[in-house]
PDB file of N, CA and C in Angstrom:
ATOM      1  N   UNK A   1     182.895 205.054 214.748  1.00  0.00           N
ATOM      2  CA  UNK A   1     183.577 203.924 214.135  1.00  0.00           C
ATOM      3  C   UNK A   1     182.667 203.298 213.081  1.00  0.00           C
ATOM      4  N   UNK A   2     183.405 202.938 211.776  1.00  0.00           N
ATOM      5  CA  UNK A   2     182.504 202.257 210.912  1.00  0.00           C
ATOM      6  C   UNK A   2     182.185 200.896 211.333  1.00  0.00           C
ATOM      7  N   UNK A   3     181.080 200.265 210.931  1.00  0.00           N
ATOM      8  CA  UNK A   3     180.140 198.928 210.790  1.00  0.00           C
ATOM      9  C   UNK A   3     180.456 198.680 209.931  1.00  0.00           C
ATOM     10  N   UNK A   4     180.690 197.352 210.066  1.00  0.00           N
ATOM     11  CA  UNK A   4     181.238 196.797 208.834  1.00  0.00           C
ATOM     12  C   UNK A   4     179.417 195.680 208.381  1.00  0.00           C
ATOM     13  N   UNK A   5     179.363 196.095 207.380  1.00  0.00           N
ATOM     14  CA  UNK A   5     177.641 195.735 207.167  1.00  0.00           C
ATOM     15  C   UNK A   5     178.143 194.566 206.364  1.00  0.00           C
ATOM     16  N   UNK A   6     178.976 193.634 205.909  1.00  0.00           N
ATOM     17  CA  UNK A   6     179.049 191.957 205.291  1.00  0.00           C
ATOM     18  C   UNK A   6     180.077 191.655 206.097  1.00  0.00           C
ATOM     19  N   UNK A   7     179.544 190.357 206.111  1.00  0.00           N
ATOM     20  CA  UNK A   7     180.180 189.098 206.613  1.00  0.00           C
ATOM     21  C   UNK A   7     181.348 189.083 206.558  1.00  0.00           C
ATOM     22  N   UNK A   8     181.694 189.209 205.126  1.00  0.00           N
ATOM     23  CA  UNK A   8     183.038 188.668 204.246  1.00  0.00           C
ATOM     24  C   UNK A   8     184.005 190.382 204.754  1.00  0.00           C
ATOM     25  N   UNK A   9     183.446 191.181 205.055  1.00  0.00           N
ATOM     26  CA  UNK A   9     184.461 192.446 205.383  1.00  0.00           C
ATOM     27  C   UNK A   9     184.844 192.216 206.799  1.00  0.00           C
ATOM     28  N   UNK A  10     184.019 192.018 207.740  1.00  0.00           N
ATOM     29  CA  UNK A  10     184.305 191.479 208.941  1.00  0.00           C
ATOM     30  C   UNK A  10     185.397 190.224 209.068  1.00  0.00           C
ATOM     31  N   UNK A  11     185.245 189.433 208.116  1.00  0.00           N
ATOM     32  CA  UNK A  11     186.499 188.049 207.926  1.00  0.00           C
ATOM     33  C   UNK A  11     187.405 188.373 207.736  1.00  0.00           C
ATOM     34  N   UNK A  12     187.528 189.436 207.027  1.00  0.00           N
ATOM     35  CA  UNK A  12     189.037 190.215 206.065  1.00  0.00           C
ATOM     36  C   UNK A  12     189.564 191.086 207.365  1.00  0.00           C
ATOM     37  N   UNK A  13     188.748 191.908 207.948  1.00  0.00           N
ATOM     38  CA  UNK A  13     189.372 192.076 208.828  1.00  0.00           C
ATOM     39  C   UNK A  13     189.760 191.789 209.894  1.00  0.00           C
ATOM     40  N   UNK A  14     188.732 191.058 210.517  1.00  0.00           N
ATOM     41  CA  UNK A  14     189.770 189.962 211.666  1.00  0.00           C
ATOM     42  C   UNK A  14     191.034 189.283 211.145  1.00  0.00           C
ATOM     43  N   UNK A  15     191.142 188.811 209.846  1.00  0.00           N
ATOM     44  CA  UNK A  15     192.160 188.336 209.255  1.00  0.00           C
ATOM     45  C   UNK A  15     193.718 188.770 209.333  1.00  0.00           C
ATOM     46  N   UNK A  16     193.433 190.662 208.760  1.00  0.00           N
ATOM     47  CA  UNK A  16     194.398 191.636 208.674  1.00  0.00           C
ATOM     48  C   UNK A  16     194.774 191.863 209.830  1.00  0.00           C
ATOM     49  N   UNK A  17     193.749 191.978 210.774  1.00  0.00           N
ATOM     50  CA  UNK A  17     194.165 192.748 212.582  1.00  0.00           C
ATOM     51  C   UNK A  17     194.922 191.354 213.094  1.00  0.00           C
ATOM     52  N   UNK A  18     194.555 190.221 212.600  1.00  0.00           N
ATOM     53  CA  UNK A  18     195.292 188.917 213.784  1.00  0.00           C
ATOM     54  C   UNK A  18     196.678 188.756 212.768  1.00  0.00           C
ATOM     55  N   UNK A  19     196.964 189.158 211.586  1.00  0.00           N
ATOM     56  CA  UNK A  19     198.059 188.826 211.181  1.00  0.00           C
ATOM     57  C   UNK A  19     198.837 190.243 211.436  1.00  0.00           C
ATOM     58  N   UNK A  20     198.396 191.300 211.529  1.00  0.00           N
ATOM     59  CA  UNK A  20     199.149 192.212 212.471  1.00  0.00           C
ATOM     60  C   UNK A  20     199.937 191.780 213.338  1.00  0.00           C
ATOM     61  N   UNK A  21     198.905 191.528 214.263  1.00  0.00           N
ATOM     62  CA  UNK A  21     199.440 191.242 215.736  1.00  0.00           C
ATOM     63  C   UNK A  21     200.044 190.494 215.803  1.00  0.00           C
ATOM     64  N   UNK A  22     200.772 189.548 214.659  1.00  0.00           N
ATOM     65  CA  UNK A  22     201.719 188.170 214.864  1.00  0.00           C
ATOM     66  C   UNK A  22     203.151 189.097 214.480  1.00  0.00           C
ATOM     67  N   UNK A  23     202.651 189.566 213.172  1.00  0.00           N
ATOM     68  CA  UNK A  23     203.890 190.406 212.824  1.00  0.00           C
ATOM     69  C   UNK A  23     204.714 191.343 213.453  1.00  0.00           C
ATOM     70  N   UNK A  24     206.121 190.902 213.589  1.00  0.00           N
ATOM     71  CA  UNK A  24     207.441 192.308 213.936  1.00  0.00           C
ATOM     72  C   UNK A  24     207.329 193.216 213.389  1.00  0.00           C
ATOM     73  N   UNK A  25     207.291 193.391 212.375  1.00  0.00           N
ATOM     74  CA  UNK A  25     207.179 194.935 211.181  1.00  0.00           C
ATOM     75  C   UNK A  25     206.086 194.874 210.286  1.00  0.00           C
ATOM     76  N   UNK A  26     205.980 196.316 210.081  1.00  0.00           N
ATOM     77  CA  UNK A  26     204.976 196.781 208.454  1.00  0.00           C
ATOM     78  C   UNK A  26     205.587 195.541 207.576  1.00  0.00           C
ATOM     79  N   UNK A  27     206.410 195.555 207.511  1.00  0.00           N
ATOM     80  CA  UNK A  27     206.734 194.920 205.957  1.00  0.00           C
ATOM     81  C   UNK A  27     206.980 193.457 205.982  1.00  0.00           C
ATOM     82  N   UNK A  28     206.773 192.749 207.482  1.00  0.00           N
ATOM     83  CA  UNK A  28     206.629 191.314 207.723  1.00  0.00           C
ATOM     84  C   UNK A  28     205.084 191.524 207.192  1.00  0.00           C
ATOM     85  N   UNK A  29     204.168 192.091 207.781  1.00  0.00           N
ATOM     86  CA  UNK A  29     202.953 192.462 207.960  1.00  0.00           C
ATOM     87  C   UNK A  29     202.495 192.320 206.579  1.00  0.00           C
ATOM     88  N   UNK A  30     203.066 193.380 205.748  1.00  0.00           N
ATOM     89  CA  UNK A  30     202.320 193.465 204.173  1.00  0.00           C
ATOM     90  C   UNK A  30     202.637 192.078 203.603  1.00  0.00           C
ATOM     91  N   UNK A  31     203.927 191.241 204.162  1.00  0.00           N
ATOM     92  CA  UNK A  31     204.018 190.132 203.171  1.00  0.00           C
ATOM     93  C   UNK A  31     203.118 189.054 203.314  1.00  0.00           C
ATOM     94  N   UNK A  32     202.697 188.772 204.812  1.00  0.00           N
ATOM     95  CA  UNK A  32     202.174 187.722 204.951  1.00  0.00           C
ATOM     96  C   UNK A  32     200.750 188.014 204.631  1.00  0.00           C
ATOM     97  N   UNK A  33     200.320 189.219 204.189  1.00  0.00           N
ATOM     98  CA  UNK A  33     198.937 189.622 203.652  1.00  0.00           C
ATOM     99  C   UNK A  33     199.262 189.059 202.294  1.00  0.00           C
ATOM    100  N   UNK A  34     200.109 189.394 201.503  1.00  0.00           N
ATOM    101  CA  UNK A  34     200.386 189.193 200.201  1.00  0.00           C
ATOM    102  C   UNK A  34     199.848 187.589 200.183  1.00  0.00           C
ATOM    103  N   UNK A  35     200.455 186.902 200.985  1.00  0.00           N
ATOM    104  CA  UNK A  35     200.054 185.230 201.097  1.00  0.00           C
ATOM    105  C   UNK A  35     198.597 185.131 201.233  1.00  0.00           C
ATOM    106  N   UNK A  36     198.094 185.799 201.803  1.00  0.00           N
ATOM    107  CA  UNK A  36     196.153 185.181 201.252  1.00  0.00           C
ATOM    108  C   UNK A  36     195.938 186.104 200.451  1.00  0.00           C
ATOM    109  N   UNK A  37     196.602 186.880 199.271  1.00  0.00           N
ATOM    110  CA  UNK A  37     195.794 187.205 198.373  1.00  0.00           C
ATOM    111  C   UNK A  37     195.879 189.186 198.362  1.00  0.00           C
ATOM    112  N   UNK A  38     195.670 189.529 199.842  1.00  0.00           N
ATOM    113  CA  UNK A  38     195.648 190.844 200.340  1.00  0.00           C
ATOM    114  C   UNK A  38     196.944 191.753 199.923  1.00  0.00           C
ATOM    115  N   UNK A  39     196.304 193.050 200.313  1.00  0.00           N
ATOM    116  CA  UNK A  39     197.506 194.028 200.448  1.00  0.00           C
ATOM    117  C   UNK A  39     196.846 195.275 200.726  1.00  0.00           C
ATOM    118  N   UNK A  40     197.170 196.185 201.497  1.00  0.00           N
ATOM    119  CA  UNK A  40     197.441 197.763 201.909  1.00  0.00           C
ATOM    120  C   UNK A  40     197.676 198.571 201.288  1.00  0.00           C
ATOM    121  N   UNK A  41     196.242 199.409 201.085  1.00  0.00           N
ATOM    122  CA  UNK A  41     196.463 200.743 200.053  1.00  0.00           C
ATOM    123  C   UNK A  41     196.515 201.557 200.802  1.00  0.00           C
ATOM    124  N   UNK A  42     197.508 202.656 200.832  1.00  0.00           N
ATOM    125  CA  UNK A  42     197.333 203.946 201.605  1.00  0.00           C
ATOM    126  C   UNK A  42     196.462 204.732 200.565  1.00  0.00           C
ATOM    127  N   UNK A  43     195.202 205.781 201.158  1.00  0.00           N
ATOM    128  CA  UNK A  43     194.594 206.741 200.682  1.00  0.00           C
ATOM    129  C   UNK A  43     194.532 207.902 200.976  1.00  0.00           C
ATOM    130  N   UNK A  44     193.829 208.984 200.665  1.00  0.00           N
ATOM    131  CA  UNK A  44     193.409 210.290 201.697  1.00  0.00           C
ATOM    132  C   UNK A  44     192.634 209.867 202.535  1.00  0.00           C
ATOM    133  N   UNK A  45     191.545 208.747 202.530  1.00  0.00           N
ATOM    134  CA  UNK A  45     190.471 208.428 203.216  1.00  0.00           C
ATOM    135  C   UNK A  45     191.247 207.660 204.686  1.00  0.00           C
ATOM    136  N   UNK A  46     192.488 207.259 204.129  1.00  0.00           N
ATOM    137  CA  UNK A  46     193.058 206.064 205.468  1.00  0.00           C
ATOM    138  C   UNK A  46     193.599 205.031 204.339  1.00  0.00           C
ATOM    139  N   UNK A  47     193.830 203.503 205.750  1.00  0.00           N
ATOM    140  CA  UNK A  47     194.661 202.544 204.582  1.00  0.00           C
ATOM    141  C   UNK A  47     193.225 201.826 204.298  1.00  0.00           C
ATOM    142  N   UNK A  48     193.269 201.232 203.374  1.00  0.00           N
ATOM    143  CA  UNK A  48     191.875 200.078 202.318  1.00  0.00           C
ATOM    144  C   UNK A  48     192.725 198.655 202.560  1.00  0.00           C
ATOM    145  N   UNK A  49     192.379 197.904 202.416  1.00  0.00           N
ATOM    146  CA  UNK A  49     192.350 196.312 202.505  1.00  0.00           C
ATOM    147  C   UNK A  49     192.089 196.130 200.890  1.00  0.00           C
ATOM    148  N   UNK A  50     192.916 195.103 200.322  1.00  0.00           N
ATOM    149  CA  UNK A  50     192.616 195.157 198.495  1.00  0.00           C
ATOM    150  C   UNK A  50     192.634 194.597 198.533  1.00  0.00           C
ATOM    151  N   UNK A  51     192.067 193.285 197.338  1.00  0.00           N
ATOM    152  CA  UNK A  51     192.403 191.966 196.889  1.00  0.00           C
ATOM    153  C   UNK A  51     193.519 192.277 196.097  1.00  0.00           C
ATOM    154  N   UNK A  52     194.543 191.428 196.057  1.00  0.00           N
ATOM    155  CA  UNK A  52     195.684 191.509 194.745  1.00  0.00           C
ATOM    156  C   UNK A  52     195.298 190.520 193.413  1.00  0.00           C
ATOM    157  N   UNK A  53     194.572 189.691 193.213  1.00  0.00           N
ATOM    158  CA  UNK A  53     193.652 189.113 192.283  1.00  0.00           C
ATOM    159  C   UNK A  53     192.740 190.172 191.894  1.00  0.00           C
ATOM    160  N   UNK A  54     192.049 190.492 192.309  1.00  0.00           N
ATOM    161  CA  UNK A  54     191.073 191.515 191.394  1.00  0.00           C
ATOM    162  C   UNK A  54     191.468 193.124 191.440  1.00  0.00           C
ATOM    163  N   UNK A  55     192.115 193.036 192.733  1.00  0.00           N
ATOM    164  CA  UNK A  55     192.459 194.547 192.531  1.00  0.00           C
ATOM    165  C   UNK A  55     191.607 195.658 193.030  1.00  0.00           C
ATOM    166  N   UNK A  56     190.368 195.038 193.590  1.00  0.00           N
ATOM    167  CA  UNK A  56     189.420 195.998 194.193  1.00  0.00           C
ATOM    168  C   UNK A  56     189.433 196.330 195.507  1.00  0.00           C
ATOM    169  N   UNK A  57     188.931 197.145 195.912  1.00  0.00           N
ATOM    170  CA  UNK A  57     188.856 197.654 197.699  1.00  0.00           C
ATOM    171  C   UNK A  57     188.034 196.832 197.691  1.00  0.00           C
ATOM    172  N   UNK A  58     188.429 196.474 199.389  1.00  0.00           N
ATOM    173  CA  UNK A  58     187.984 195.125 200.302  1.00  0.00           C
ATOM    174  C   UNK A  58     187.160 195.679 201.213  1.00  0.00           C
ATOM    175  N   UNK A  59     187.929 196.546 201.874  1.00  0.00           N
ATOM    176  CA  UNK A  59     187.327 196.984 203.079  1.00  0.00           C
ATOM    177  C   UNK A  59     187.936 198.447 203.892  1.00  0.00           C
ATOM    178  N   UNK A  60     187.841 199.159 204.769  1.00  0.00           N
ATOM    179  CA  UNK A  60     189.126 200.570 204.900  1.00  0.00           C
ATOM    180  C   UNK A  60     189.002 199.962 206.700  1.00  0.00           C
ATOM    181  N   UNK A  61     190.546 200.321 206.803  1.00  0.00           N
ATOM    182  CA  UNK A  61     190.764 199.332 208.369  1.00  0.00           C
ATOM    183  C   UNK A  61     190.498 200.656 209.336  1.00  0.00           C
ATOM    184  N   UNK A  62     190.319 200.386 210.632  1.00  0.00           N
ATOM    185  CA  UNK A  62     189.789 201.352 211.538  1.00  0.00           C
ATOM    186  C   UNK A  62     191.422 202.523 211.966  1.00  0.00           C
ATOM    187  N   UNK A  63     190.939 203.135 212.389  1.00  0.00           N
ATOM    188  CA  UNK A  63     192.397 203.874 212.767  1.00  0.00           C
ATOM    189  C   UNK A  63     192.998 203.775 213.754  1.00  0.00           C
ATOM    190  N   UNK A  64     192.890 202.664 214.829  1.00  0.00           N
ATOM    191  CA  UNK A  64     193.742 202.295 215.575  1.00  0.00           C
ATOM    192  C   UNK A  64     194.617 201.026 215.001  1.00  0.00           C
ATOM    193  N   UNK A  65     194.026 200.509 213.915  1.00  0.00           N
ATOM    194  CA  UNK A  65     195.427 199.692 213.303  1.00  0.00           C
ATOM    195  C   UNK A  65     196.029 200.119 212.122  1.00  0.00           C
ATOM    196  N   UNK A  66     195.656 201.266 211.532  1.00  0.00           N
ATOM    197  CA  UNK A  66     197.048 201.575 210.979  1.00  0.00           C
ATOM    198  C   UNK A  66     197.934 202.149 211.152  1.00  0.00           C
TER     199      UNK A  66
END
């Protein structure tokens, strides 16, 4: 399993995994990410965590939550 080596990647993802777990669906899920800013890239690597302001990879989520 990856280590998440900053602070701020560890925040993002507790963030993403607890607004999971509130959400009924993927697509309740992606919206209320959309509301702080976030969103879900699918890759070859797995899904990434993005900012929608800058547009950059955040973080890549573990594979029991996607």
């Amino acid at each position: 399993m990856k280590q998440y080596t900053s602070e701020s990647e560890t925040e993002i993802l507790n963030l993403v995994l607890r607004e999971r777990s509130m959400a009924v669906s993927e697509r309740e899920w992606q919206h209320r990410l959309r509301g702080y800013g976030y969103a879900i890239k699918d890759t070859t690597e797995g899904r990434i965590v993005t900012s929608l302001v800058r547009g950059s990879l955040l973080c890549s989520l573990p594979a029991h939550a996607a």
